[in-house]
N, C-alpha and C. Protein backbone atom coordinates (compact mmCIF):
# COMPACT_ATOMS: atom_id res chain seq x y z
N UNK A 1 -62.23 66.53 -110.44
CA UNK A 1 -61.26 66.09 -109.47
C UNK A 1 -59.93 65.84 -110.17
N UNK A 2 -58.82 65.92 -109.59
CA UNK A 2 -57.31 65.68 -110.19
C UNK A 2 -57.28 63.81 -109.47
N UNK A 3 -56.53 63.95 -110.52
CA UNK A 3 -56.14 62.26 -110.30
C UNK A 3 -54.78 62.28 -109.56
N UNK A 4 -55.60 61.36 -108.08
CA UNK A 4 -54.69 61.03 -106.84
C UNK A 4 -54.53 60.09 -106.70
N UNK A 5 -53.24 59.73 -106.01
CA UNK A 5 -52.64 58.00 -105.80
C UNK A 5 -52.79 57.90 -104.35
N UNK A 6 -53.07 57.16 -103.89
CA UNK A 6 -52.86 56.31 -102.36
C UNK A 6 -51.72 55.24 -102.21
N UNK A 7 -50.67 55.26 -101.92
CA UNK A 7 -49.89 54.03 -101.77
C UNK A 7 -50.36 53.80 -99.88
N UNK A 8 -50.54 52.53 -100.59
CA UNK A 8 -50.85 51.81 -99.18
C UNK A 8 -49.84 50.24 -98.68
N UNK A 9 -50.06 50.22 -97.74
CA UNK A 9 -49.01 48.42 -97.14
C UNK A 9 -50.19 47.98 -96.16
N UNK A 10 -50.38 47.04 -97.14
CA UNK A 10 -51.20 46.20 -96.03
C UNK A 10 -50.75 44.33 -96.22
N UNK A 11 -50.64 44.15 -94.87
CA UNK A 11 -50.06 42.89 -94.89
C UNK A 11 -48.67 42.73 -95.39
N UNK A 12 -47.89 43.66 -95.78
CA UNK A 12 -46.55 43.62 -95.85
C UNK A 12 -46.75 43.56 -97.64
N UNK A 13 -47.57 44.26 -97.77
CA UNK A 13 -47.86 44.28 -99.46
C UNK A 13 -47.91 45.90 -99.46
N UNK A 14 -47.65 46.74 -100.61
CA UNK A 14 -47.51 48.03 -101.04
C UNK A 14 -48.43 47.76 -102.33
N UNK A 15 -49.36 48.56 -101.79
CA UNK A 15 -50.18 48.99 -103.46
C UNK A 15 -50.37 50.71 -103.63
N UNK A 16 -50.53 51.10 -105.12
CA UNK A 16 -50.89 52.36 -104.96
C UNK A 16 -52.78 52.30 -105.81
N UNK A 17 -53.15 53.12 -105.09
CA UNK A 17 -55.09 52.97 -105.44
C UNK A 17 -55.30 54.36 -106.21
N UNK A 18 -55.86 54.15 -106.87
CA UNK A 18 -55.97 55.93 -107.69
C UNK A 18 -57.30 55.71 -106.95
N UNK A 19 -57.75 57.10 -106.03
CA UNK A 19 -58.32 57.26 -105.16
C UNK A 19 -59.63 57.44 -105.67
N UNK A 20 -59.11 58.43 -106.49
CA UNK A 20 -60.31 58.95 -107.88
C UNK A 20 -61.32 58.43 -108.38
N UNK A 21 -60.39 57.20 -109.12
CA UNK A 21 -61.34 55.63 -109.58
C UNK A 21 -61.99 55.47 -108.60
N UNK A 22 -61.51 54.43 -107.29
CA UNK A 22 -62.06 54.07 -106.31
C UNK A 22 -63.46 54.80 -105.61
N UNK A 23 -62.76 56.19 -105.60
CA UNK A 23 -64.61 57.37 -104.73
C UNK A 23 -65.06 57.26 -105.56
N UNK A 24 -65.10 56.98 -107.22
CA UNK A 24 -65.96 57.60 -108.32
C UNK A 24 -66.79 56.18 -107.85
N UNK A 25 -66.22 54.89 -108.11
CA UNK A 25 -67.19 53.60 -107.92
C UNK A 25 -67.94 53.73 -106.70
N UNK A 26 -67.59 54.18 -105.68
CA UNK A 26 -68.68 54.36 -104.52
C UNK A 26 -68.95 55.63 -104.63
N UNK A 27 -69.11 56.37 -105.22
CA UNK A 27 -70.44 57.57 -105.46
C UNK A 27 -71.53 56.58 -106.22
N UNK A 28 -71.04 55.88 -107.27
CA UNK A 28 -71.67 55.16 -108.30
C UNK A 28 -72.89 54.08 -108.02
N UNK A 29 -72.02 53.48 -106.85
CA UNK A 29 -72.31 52.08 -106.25
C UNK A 29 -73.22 52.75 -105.13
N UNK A 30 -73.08 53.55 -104.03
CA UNK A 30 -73.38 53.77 -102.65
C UNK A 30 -74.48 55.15 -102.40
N UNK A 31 -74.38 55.71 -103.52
CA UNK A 31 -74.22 57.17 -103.04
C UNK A 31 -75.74 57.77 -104.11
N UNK A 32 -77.04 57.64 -103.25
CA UNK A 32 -78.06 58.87 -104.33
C UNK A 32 -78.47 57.54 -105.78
N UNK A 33 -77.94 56.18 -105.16
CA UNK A 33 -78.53 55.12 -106.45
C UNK A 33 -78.03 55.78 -107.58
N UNK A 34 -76.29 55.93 -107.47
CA UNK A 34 -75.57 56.73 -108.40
C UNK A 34 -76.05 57.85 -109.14
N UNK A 35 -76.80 58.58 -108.33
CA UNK A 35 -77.23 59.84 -108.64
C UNK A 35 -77.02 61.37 -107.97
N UNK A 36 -76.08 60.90 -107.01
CA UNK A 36 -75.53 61.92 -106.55
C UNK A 36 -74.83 63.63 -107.14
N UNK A 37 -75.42 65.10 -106.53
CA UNK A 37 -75.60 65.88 -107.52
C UNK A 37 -73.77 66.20 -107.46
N UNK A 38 -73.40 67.07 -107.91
CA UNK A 38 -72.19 67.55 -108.12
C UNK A 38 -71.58 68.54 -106.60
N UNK A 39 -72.62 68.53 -106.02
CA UNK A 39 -72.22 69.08 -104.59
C UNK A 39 -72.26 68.37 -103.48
N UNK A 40 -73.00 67.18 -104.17
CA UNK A 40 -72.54 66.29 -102.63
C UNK A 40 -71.32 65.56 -103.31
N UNK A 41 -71.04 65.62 -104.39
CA UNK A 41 -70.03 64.54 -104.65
C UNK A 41 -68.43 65.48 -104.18
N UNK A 42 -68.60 66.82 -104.61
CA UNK A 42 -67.35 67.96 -104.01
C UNK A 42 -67.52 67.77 -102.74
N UNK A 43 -68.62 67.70 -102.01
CA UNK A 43 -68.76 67.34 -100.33
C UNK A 43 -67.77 66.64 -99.75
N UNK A 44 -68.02 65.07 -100.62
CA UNK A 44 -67.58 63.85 -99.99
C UNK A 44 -66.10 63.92 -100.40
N UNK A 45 -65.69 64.52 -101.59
CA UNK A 45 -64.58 64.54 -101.80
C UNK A 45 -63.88 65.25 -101.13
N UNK A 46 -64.44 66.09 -100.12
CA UNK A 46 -63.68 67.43 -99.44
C UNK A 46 -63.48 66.66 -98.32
N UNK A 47 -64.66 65.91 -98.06
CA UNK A 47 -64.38 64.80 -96.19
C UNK A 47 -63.32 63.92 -96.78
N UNK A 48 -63.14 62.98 -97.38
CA UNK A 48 -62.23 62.20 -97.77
C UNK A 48 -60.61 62.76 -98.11
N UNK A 49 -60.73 63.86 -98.22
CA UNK A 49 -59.31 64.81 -98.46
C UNK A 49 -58.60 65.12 -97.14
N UNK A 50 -59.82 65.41 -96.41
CA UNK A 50 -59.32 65.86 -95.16
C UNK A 50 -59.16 65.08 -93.85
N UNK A 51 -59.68 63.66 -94.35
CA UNK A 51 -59.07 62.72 -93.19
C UNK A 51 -58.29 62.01 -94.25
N UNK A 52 -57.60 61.97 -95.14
CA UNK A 52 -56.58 61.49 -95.65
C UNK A 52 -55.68 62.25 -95.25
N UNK A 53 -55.35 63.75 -95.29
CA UNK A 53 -54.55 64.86 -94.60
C UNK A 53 -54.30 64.23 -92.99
N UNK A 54 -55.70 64.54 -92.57
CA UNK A 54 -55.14 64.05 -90.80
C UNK A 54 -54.65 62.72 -90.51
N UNK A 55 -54.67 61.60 -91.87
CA UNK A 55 -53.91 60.43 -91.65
C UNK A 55 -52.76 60.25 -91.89
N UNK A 56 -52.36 61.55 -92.83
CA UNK A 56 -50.92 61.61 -92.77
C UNK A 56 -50.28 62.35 -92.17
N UNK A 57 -50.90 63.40 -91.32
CA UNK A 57 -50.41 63.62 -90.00
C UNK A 57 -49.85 62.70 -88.71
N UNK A 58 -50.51 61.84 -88.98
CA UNK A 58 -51.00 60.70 -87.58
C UNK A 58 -49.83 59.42 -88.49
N UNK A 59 -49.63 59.72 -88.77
CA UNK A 59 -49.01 58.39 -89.71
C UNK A 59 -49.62 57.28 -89.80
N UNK A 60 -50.92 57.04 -90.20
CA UNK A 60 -52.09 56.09 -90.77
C UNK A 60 -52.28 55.76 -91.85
N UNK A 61 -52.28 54.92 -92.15
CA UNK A 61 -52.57 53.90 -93.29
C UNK A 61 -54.27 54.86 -93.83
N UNK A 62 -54.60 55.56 -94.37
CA UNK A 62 -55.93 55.93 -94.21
C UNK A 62 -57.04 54.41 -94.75
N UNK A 63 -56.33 54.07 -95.86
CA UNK A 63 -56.76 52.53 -96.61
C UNK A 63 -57.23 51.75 -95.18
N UNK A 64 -56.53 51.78 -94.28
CA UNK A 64 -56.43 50.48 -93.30
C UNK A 64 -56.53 51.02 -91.72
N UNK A 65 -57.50 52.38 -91.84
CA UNK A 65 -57.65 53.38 -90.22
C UNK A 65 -59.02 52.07 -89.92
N UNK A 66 -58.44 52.23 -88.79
CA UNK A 66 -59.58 50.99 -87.93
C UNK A 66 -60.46 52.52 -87.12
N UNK A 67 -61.35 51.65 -86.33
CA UNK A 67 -62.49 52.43 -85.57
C UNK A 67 -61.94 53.33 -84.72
N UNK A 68 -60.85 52.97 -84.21
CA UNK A 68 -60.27 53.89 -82.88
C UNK A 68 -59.62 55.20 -83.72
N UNK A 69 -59.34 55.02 -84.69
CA UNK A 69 -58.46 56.48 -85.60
C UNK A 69 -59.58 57.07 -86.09
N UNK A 70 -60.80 56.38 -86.41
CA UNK A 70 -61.73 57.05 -86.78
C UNK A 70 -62.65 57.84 -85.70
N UNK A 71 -62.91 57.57 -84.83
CA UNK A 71 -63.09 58.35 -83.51
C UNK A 71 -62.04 59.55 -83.37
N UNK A 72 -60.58 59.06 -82.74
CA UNK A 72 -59.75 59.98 -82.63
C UNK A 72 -59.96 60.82 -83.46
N UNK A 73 -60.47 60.61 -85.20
CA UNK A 73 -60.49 61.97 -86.61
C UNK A 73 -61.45 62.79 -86.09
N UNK A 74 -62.74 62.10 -85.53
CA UNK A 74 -63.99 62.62 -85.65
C UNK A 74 -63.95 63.81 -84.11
N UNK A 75 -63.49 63.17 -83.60
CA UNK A 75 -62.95 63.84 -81.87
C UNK A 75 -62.47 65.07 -81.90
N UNK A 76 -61.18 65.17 -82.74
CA UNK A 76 -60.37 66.32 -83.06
C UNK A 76 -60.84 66.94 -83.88
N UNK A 77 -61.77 66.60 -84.88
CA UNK A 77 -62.78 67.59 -85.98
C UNK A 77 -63.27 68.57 -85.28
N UNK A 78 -64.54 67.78 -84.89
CA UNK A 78 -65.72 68.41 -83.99
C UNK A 78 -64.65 69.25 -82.67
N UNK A 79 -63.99 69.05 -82.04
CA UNK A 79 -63.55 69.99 -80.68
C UNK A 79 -62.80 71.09 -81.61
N UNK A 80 -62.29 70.67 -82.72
CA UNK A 80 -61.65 72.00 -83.48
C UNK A 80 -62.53 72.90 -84.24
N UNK A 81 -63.77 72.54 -84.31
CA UNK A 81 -64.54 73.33 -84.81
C UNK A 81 -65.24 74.14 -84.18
């Protein structure tokens, strides 16, 4: 994976998250009892790319998409597919 930044504002705070770090600890933590093979981990990295894309379409915080943006992602996936 290339090393990606997230700048995010939450609460009137700006952080940037290296995204990278962050998915690598929850593959680690969440994912196969950190045994996840190298194709589900390109998997998850491919879903996570691509609703980060449609959150910056939508102008969304992706860090801070509540349930209703996550529907709306999942809505427009599936009918576009």
């Amino acid at each position: 994976m290339t090393e990606t930044a997230l700048t995010t504002t939450h609460g009137g705070q700006v952080a940037t998250v290296d995204i990278d770090a962050a998915f690598a600890d929850f593959l680690r933590l969440r994912v196969a009892e950190g045994d996840a093979s190298p194709a589900t981990v390109r998997a998850y990295y491919s879903h996570v790319k691509a609703f980060a894309a449609w959150c910056a379409g939508q102008r969304i915080d992706p860090a801070t998409a509540d349930a209703g943006a996550l529907e709306l992602y999942r809505r427009e996936r599936f009918v576009a597919l």
